[in-house]
Protein backbone atom coordinates (compact mmCIF):
# COMPACT_ATOMS: atom_id res chain seq x y z
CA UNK A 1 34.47 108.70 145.27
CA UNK A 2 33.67 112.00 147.54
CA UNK A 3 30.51 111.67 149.14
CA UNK A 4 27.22 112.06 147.03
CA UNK A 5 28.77 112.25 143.92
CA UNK A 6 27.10 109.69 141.39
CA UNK A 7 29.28 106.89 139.98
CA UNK A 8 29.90 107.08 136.37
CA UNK A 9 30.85 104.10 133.91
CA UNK A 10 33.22 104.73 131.62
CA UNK A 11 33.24 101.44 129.30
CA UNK A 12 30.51 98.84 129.31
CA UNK A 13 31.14 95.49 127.70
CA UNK A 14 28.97 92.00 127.70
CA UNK A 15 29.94 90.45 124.53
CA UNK A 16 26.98 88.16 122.93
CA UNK A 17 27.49 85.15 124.68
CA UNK A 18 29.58 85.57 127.78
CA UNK A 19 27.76 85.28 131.48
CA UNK A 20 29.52 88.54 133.36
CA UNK A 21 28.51 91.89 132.39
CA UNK A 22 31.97 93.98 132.48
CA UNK A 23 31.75 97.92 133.80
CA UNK A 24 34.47 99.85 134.08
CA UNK A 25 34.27 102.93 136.16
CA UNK A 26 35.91 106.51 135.74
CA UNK A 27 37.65 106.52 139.03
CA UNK A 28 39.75 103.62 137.31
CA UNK A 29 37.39 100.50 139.01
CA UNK A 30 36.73 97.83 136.80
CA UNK A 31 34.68 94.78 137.80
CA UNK A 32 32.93 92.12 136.22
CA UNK A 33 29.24 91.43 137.40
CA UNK A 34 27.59 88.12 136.65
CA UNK A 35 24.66 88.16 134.61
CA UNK A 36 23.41 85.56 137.43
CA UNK A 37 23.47 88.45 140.08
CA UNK A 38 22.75 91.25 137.65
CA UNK A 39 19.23 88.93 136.83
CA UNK A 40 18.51 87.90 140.70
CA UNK A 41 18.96 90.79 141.73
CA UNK A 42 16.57 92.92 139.32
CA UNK A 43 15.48 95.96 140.92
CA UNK A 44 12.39 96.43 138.58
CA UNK A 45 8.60 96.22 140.66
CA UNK A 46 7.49 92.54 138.62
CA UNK A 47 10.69 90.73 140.04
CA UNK A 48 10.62 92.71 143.68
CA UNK A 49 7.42 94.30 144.64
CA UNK A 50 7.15 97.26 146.36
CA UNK A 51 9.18 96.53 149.42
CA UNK A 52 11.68 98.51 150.92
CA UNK A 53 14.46 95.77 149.74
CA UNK A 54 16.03 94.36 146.94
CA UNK A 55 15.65 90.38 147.48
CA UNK A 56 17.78 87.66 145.26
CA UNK A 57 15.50 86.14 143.00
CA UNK A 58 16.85 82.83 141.19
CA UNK A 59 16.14 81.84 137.87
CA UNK A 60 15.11 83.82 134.70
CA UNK A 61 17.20 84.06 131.40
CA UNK A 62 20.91 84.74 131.69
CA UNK A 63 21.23 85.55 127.96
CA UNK A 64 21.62 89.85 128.10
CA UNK A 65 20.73 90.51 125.08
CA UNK A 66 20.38 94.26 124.93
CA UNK A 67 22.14 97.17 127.17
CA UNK A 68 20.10 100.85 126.63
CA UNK A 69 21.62 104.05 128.75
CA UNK A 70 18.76 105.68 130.91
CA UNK A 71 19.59 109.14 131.10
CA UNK A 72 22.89 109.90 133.01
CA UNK A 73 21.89 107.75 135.69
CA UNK A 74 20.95 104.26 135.00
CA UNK A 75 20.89 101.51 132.44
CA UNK A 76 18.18 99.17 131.02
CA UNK A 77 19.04 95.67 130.55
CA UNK A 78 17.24 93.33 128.13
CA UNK A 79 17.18 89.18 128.64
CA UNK A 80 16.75 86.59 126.59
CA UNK A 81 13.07 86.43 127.83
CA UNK A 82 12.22 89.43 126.83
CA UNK A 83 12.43 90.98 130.55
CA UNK A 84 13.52 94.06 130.61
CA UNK A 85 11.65 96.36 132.83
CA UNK A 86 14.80 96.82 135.62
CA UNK A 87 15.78 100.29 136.01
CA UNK A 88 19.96 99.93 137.54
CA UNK A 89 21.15 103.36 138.01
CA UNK A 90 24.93 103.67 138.46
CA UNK A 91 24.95 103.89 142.36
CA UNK A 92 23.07 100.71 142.63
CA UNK A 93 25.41 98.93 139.82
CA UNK A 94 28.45 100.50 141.59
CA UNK A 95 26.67 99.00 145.30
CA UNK A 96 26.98 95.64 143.45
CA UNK A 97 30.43 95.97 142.62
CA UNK A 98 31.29 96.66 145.59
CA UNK A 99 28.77 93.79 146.97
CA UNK A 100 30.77 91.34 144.79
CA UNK A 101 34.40 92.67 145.47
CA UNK A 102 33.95 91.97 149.49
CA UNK A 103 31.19 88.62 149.18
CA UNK A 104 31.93 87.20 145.88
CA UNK A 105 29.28 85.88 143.98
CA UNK A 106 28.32 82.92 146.10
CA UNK A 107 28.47 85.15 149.11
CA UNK A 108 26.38 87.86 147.63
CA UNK A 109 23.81 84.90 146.53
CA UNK A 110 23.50 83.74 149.70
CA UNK A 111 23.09 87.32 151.58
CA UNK A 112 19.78 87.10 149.62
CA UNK A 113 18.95 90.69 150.04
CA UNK A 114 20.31 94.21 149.63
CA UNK A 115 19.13 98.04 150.88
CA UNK A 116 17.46 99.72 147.96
């Protein structure tokens, strides 16, 4: 992707009762996101703060039950809980896939924290 252009999803799928949140990318990058990571690691204020980072924060409902498009930039995702206040614009999505393609999912877990 040349530098400072925004990523761009081309397919989204999380069928109704699956755990990994699929995103396919128009550059032709397709990865699969957990809905454990996609929940721990909510950017929204109520699950981080106002820090400077975004910190791993266990627990929550993993059910997704509802995926709304934010603009061109971001989407909203809605849990079984009725959270649903986390903004995840494309770049930070696409910084998770890449998160998860080098660390894996218990790597990424275990970093704990990532550079808003």
């Amino acid at each position: 992707m040349p530098a400072g252009s925004l990523p761009r999803p081309q397919l989204i799928k999380a069928p109704h009762g699956s755990r990994e949140f699929e995103i396919k990318w128009e550059d032709g990058r397709s990865r699969r996101i957990p809905h454990e990571i996609l929940r721990g690691y909510c950017p929204c204020a109520s699950c981080q703060g106002h820090s400077g980072s975004v910190r791993f924060v266990p627990g929550g409902n993993l059910e997704l039950l509802g995926i709304e498009r934010v603009g061109n930039y971001a989407l909203s995702l809605t849990w079984g809980d009725g959270h649903s206040s986390g903004i995840f614009s494309y770049r930070y999505l696409s910084q998770l896939c890449d998160e998860l393609e080098a660390r894996g999912t218990s790597g990424l877990i275990a970093l704990g924290e990532l550079p808003r």
